[in-house]
N, C-alpha and C. Protein backbone atom coordinates (compact mmCIF):
# COMPACT_ATOMS: atom_id res chain seq x y z
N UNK A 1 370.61 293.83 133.52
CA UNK A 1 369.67 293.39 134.53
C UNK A 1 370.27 292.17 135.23
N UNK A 2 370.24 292.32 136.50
CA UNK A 2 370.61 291.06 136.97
C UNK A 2 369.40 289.78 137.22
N UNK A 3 370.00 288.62 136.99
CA UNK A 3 369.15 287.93 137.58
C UNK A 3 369.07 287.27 139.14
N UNK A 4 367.53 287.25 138.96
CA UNK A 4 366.62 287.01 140.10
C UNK A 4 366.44 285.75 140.79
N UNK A 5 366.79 285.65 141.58
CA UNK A 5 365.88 284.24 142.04
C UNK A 5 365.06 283.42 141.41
N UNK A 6 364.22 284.65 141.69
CA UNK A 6 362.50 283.97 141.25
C UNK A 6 362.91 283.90 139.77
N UNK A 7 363.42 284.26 138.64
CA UNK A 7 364.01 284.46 137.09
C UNK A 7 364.14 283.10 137.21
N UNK A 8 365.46 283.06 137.94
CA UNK A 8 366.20 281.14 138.20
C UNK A 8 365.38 279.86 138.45
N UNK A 9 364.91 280.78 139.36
CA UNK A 9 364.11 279.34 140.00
C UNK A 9 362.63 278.96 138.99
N UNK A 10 362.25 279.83 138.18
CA UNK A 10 361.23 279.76 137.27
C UNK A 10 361.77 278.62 135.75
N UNK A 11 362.78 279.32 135.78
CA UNK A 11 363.77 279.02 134.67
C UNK A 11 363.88 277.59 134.93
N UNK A 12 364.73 277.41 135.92
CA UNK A 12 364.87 275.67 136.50
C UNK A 12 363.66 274.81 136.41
N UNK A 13 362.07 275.64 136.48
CA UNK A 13 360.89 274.77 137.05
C UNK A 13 360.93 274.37 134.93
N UNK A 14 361.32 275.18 134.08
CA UNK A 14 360.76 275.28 132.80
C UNK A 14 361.43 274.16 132.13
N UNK A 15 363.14 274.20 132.61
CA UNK A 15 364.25 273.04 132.44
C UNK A 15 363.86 271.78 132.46
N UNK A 16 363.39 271.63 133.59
CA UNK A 16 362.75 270.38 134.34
C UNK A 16 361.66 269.78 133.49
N UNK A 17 360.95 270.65 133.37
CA UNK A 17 359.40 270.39 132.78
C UNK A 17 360.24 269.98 131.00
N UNK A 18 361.14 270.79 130.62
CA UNK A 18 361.13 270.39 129.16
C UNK A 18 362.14 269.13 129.45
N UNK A 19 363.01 269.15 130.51
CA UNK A 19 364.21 267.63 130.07
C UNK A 19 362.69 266.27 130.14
N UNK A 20 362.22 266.22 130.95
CA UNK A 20 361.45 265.26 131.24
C UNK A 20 360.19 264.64 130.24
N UNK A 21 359.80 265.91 129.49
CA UNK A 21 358.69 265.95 128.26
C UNK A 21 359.94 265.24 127.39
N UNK A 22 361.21 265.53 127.21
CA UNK A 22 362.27 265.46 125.96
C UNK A 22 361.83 266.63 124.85
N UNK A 23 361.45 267.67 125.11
CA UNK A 23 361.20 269.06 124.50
C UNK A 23 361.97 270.17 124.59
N UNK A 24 361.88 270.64 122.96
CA UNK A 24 363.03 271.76 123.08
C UNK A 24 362.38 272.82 123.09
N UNK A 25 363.06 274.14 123.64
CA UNK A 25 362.51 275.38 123.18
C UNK A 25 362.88 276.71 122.72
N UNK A 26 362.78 277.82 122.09
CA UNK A 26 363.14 278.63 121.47
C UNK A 26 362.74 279.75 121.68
N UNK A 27 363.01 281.04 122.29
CA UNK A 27 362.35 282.39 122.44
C UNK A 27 363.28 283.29 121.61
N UNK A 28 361.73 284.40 121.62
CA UNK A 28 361.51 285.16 120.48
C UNK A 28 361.60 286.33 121.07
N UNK A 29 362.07 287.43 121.63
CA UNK A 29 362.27 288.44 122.80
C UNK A 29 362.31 289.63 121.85
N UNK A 30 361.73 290.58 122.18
CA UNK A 30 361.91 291.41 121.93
C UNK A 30 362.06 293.05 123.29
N UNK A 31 361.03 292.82 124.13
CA UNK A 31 361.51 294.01 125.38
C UNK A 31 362.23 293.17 126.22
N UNK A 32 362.20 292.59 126.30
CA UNK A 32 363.08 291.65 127.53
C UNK A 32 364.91 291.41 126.93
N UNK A 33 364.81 291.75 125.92
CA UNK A 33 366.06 291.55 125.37
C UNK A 33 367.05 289.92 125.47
N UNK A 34 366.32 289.42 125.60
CA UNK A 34 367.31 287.98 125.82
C UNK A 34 366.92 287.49 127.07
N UNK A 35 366.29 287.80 127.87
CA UNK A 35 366.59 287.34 129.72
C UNK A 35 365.91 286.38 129.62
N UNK A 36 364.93 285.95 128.86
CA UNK A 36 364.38 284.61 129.02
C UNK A 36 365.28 283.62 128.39
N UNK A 37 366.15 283.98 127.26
CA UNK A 37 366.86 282.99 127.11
C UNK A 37 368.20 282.57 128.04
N UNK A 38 368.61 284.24 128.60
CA UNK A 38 369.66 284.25 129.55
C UNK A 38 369.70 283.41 131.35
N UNK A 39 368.25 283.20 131.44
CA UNK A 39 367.72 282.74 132.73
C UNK A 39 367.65 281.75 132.49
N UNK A 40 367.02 280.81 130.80
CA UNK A 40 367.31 279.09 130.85
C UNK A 40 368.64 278.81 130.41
N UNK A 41 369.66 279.72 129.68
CA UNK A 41 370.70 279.22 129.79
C UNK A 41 371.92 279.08 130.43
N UNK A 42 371.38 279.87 132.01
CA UNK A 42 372.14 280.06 132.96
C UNK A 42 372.38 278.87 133.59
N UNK A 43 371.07 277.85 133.05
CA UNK A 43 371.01 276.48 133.78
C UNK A 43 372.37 275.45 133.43
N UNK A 44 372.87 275.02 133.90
CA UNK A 44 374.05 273.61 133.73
C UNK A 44 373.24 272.47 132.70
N UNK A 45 373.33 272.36 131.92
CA UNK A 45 372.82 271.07 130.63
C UNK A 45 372.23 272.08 130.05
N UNK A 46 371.57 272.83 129.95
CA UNK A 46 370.47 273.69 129.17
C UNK A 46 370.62 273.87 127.72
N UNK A 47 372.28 272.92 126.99
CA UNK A 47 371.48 273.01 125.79
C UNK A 47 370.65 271.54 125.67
N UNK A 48 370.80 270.56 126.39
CA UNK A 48 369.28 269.78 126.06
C UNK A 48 367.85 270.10 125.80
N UNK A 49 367.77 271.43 126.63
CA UNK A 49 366.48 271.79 126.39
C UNK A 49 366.45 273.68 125.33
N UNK A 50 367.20 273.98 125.05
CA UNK A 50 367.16 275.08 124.59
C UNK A 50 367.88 275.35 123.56
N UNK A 51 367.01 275.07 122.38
CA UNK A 51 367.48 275.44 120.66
C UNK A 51 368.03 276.53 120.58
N UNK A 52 367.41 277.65 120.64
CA UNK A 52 368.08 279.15 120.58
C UNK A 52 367.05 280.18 121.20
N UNK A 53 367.56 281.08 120.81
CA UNK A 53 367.00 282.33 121.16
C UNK A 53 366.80 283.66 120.48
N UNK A 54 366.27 284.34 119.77
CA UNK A 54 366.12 285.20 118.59
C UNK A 54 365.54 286.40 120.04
N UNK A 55 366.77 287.74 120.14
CA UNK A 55 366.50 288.82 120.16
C UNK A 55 366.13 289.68 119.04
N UNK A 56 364.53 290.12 118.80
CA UNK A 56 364.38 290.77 117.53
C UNK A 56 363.86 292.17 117.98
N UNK A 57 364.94 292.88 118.64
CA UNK A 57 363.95 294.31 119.11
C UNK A 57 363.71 295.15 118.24
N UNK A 58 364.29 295.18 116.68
CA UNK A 58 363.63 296.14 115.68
C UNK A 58 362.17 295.35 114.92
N UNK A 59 361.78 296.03 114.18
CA UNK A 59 360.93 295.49 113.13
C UNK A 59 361.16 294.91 112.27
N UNK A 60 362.79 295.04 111.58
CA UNK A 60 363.55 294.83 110.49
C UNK A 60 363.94 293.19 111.09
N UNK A 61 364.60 292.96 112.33
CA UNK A 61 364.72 291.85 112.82
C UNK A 61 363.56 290.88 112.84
N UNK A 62 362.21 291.05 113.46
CA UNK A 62 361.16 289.93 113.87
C UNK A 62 361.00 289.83 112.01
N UNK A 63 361.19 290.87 111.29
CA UNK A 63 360.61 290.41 109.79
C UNK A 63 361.91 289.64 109.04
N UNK A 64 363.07 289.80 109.48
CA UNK A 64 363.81 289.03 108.97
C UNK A 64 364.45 287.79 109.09
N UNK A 65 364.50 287.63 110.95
CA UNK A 65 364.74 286.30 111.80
C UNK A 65 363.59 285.31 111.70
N UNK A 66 362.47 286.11 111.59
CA UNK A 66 361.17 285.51 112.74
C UNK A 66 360.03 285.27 110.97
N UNK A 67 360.03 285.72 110.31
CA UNK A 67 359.91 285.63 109.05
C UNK A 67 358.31 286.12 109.45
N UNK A 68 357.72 287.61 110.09
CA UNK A 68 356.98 288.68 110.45
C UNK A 68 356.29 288.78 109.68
N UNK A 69 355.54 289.15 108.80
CA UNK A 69 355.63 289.82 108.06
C UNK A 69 355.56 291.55 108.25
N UNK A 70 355.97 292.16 107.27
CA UNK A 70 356.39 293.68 107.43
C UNK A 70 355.54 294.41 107.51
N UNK A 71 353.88 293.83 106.64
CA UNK A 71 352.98 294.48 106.21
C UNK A 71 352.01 294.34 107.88
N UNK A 72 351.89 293.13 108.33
CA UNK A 72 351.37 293.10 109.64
C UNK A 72 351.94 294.29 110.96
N UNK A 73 353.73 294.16 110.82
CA UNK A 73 353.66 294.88 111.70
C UNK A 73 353.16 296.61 111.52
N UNK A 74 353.29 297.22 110.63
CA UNK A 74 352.79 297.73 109.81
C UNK A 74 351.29 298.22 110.16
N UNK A 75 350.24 297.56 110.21
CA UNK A 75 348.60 297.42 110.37
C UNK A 75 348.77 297.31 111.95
N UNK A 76 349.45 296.50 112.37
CA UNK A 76 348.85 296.31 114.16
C UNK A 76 349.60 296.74 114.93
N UNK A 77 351.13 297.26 114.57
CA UNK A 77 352.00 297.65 115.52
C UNK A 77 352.51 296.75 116.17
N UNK A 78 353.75 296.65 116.22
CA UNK A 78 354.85 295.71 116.72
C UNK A 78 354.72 295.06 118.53
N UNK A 79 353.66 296.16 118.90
CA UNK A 79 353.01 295.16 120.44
C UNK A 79 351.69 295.08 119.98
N UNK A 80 351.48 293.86 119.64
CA UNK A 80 350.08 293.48 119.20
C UNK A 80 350.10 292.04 119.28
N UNK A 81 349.09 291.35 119.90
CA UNK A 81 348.58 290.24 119.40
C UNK A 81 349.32 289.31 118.26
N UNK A 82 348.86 289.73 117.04
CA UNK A 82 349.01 289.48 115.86
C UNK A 82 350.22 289.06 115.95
N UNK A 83 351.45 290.15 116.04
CA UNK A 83 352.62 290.39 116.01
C UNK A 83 353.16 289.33 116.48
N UNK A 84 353.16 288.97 118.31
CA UNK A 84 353.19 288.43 119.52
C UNK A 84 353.22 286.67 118.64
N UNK A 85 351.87 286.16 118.16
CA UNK A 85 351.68 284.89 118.09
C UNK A 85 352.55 284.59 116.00
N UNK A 86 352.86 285.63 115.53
CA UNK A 86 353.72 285.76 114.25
C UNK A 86 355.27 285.49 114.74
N UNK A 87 355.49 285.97 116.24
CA UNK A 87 356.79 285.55 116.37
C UNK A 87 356.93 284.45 116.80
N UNK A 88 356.17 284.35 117.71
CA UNK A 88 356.21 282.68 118.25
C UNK A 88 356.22 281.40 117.42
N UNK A 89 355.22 281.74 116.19
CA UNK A 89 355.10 280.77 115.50
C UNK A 89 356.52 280.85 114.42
N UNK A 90 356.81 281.83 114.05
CA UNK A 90 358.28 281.91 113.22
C UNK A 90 359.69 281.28 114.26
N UNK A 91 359.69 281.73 115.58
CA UNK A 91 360.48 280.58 116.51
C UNK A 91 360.50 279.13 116.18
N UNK A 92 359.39 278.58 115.88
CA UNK A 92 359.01 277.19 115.76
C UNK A 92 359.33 276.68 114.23
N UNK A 93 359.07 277.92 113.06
CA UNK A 93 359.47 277.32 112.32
C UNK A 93 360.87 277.76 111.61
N UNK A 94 361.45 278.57 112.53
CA UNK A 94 363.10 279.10 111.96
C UNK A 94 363.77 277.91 113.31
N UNK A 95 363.50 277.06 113.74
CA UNK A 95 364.21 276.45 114.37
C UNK A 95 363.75 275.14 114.72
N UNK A 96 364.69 274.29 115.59
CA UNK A 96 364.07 272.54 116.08
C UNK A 96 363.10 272.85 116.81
N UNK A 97 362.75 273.52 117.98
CA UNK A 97 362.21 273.49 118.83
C UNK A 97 360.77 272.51 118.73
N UNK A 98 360.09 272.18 119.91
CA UNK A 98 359.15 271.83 120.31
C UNK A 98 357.94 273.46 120.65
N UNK A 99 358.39 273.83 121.14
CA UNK A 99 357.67 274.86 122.13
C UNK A 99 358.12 276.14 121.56
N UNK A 100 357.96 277.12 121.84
CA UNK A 100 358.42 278.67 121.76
C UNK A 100 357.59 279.75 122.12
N UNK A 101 358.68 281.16 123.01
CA UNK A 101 357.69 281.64 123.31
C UNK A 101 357.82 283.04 123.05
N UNK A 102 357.42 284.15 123.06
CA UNK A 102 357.57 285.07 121.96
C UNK A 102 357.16 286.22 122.92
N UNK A 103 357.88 287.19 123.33
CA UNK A 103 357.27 288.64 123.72
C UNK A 103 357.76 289.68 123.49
N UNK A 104 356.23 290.55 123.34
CA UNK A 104 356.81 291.98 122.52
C UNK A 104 356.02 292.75 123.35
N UNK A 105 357.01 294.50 123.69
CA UNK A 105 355.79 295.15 124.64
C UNK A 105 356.75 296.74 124.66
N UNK A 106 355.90 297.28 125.69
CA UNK A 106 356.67 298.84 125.60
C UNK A 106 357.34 298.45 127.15
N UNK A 107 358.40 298.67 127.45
CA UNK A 107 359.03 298.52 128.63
C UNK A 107 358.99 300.10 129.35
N UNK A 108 359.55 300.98 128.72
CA UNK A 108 359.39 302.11 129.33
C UNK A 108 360.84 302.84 129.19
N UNK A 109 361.05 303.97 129.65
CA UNK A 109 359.82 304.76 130.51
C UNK A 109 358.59 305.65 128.88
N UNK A 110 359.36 305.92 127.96
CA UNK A 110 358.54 306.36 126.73
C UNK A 110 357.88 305.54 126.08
N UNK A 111 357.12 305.70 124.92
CA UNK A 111 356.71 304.56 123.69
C UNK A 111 355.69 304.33 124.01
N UNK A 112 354.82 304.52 124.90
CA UNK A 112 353.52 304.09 125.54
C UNK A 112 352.23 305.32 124.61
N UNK A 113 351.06 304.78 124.63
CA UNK A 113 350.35 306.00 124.34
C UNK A 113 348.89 305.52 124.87
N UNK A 114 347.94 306.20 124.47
CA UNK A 114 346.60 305.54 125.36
C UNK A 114 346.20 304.45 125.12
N UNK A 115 346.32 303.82 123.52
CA UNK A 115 345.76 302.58 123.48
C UNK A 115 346.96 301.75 123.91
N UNK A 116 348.28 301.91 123.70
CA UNK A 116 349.09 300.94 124.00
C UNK A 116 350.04 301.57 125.15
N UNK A 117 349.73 301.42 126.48
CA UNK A 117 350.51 302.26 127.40
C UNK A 117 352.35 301.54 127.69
N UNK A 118 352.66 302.22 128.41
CA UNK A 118 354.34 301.77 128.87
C UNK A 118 353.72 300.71 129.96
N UNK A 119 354.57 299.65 129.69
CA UNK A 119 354.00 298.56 130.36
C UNK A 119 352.91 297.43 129.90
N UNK A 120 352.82 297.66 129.35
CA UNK A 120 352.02 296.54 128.20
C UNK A 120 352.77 295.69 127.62
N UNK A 121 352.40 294.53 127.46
CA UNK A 121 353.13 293.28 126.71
C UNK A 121 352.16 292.07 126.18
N UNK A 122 352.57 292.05 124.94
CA UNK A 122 352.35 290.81 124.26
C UNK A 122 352.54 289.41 124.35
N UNK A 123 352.19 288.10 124.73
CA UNK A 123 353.16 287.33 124.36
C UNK A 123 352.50 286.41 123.68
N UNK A 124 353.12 285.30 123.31
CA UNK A 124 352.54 283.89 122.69
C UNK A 124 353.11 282.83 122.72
N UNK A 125 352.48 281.47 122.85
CA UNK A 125 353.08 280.70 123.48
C UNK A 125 352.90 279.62 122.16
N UNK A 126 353.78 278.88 121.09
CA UNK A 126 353.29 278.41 120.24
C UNK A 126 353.81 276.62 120.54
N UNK A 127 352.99 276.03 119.81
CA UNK A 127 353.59 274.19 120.19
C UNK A 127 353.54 273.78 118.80
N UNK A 128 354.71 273.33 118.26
CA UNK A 128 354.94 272.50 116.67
C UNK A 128 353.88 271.30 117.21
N UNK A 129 352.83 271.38 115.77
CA UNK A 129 351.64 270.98 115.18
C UNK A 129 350.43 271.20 116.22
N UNK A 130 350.73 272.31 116.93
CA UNK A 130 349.81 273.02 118.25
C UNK A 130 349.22 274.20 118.06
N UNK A 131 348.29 274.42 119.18
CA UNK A 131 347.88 275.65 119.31
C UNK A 131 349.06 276.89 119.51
N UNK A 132 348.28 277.83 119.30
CA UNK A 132 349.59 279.26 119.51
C UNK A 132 348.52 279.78 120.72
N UNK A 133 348.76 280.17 121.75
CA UNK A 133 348.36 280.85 122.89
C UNK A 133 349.08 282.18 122.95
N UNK A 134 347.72 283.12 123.26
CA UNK A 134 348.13 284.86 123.49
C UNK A 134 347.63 284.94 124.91
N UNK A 135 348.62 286.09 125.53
CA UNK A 135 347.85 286.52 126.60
C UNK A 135 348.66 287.89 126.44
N UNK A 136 347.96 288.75 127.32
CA UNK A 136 348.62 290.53 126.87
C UNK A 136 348.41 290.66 128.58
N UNK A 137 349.24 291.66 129.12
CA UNK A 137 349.45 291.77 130.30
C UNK A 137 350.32 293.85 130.47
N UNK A 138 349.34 294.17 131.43
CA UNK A 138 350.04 295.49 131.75
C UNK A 138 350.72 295.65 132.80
N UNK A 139 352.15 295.67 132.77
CA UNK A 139 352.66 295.57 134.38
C UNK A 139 353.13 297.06 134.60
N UNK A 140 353.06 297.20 136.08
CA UNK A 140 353.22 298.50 136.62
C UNK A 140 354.53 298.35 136.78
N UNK A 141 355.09 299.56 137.17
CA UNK A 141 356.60 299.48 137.62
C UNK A 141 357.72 300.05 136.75
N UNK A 142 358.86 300.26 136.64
CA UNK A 142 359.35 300.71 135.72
C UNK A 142 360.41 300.12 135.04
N UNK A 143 361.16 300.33 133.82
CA UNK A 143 361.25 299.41 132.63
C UNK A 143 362.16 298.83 133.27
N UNK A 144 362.84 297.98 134.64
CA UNK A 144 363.39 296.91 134.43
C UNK A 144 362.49 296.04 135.29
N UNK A 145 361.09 297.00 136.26
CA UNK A 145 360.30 295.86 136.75
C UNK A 145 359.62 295.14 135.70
N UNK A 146 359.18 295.89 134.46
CA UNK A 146 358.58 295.67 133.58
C UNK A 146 359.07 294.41 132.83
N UNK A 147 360.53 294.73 132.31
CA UNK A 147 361.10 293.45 131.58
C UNK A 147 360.96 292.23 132.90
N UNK A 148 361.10 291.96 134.22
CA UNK A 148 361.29 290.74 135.14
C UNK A 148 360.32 290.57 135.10
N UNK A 149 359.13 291.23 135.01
CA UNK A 149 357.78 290.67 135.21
C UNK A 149 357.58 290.20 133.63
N UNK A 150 357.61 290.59 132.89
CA UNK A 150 357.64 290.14 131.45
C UNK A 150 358.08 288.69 131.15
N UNK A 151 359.63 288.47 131.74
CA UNK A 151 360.48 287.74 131.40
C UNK A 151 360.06 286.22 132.45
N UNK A 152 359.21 286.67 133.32
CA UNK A 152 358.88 285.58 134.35
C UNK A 152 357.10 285.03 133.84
N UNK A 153 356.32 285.60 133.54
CA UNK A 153 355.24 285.24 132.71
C UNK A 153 355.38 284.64 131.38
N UNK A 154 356.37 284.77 130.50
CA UNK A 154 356.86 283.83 129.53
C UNK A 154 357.47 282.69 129.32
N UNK A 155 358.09 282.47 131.14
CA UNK A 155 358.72 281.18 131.65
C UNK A 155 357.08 280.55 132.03
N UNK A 156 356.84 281.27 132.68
CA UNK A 156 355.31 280.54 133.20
C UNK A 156 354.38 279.68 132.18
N UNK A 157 354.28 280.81 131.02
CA UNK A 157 353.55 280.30 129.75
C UNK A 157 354.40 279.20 128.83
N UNK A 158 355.87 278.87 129.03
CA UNK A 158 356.32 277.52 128.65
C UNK A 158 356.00 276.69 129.69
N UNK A 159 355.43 276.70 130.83
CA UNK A 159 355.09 275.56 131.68
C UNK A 159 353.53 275.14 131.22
N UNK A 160 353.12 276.33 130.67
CA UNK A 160 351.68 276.08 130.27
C UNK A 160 351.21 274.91 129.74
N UNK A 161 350.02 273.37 130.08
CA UNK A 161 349.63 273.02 129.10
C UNK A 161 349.07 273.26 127.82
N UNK A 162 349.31 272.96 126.56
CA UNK A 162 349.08 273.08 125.46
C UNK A 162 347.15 273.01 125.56
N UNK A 163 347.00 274.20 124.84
CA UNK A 163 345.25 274.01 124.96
C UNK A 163 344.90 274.91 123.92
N UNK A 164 343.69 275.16 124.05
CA UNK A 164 342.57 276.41 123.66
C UNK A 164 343.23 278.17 123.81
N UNK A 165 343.26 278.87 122.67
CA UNK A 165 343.84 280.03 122.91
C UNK A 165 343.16 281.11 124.39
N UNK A 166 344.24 281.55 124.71
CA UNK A 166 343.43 282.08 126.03
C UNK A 166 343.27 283.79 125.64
N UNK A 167 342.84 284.75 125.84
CA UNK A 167 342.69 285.92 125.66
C UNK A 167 343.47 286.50 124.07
């Protein structure tokens, strides 16, 4: 996938926002495959603000990087809620970070079914000694609009103030 502008320029707004807080951050990717980490570390200084990045697109990975558990994904299915704010929060504590942000979803074009269609995504937004924030989102389009729109709402949700869980 190449990157976007709008990827960059989101990416840069997230840079900014963490050099200035002095906050680090860490994503947890799973349909997006890396692009959120690939879009903040495209930035010039970006390891000031960016601990790492955990691609976990199996199950075996978020339970072994992300410390998952097996039995959850298991009960809710690997795009779930549950799942979503289990990775985020294992970002935060398998690494330095400040912040982390975590998404899991069906990109497409298969894997979709009625309760969980192609295009659906998880994410979570977690803050060391913070709230963990979910939001779930269905984007139209097909699996590489899916991952940019994915990958640009998870930059958004590290700009997020820290609050009250939202959806």
């Amino acid at each position: 996938m190449v990157m976007t502008p709008a990827l960059l320029d989101r990416a840069v707004q997230v840079f900014a926002a963490c050099e200035t807080a002095g906050k680090m951050v860490a994503t947890a990717e799973s349909c997006t495959g890396g692009l959120v980490a690939a879009a903040l570390t495209a930035i010039a200084g970006s390891s000031s603000v960016v601990d790492r990045g955990f691609v976990t697109y199996s199950n075996a990975a978020k339970t072994e990087m992300l410390g998952v558990p097996a039995d959850l994904i298991s009960a809710q299915g690997a795009v779930s809620e549950a799942v979503a704010r289990a990775m985020a929060e294992g970002a935060i504590a398998h690494s330095h970070a400040d912040l982390a942000v975590a998404i899991t979803g069906i990109a497409g074009p298969g894997g979709g079914s009625a309760d969980k269609p192609v295009g659906l995504v998880h994410f979570a937004r977690a803050v060391r000694g913070g709230p963990t924030l979910h939001r779930a989102e269905v984007f139209p389009g097909d699996r590489a609009e899916v991952r940019l729109a994915a990958a640009l709402l998870a930059l958004d949700l590290l700009l997020a103030p820290p609050g009250p869980n939202a959806g």
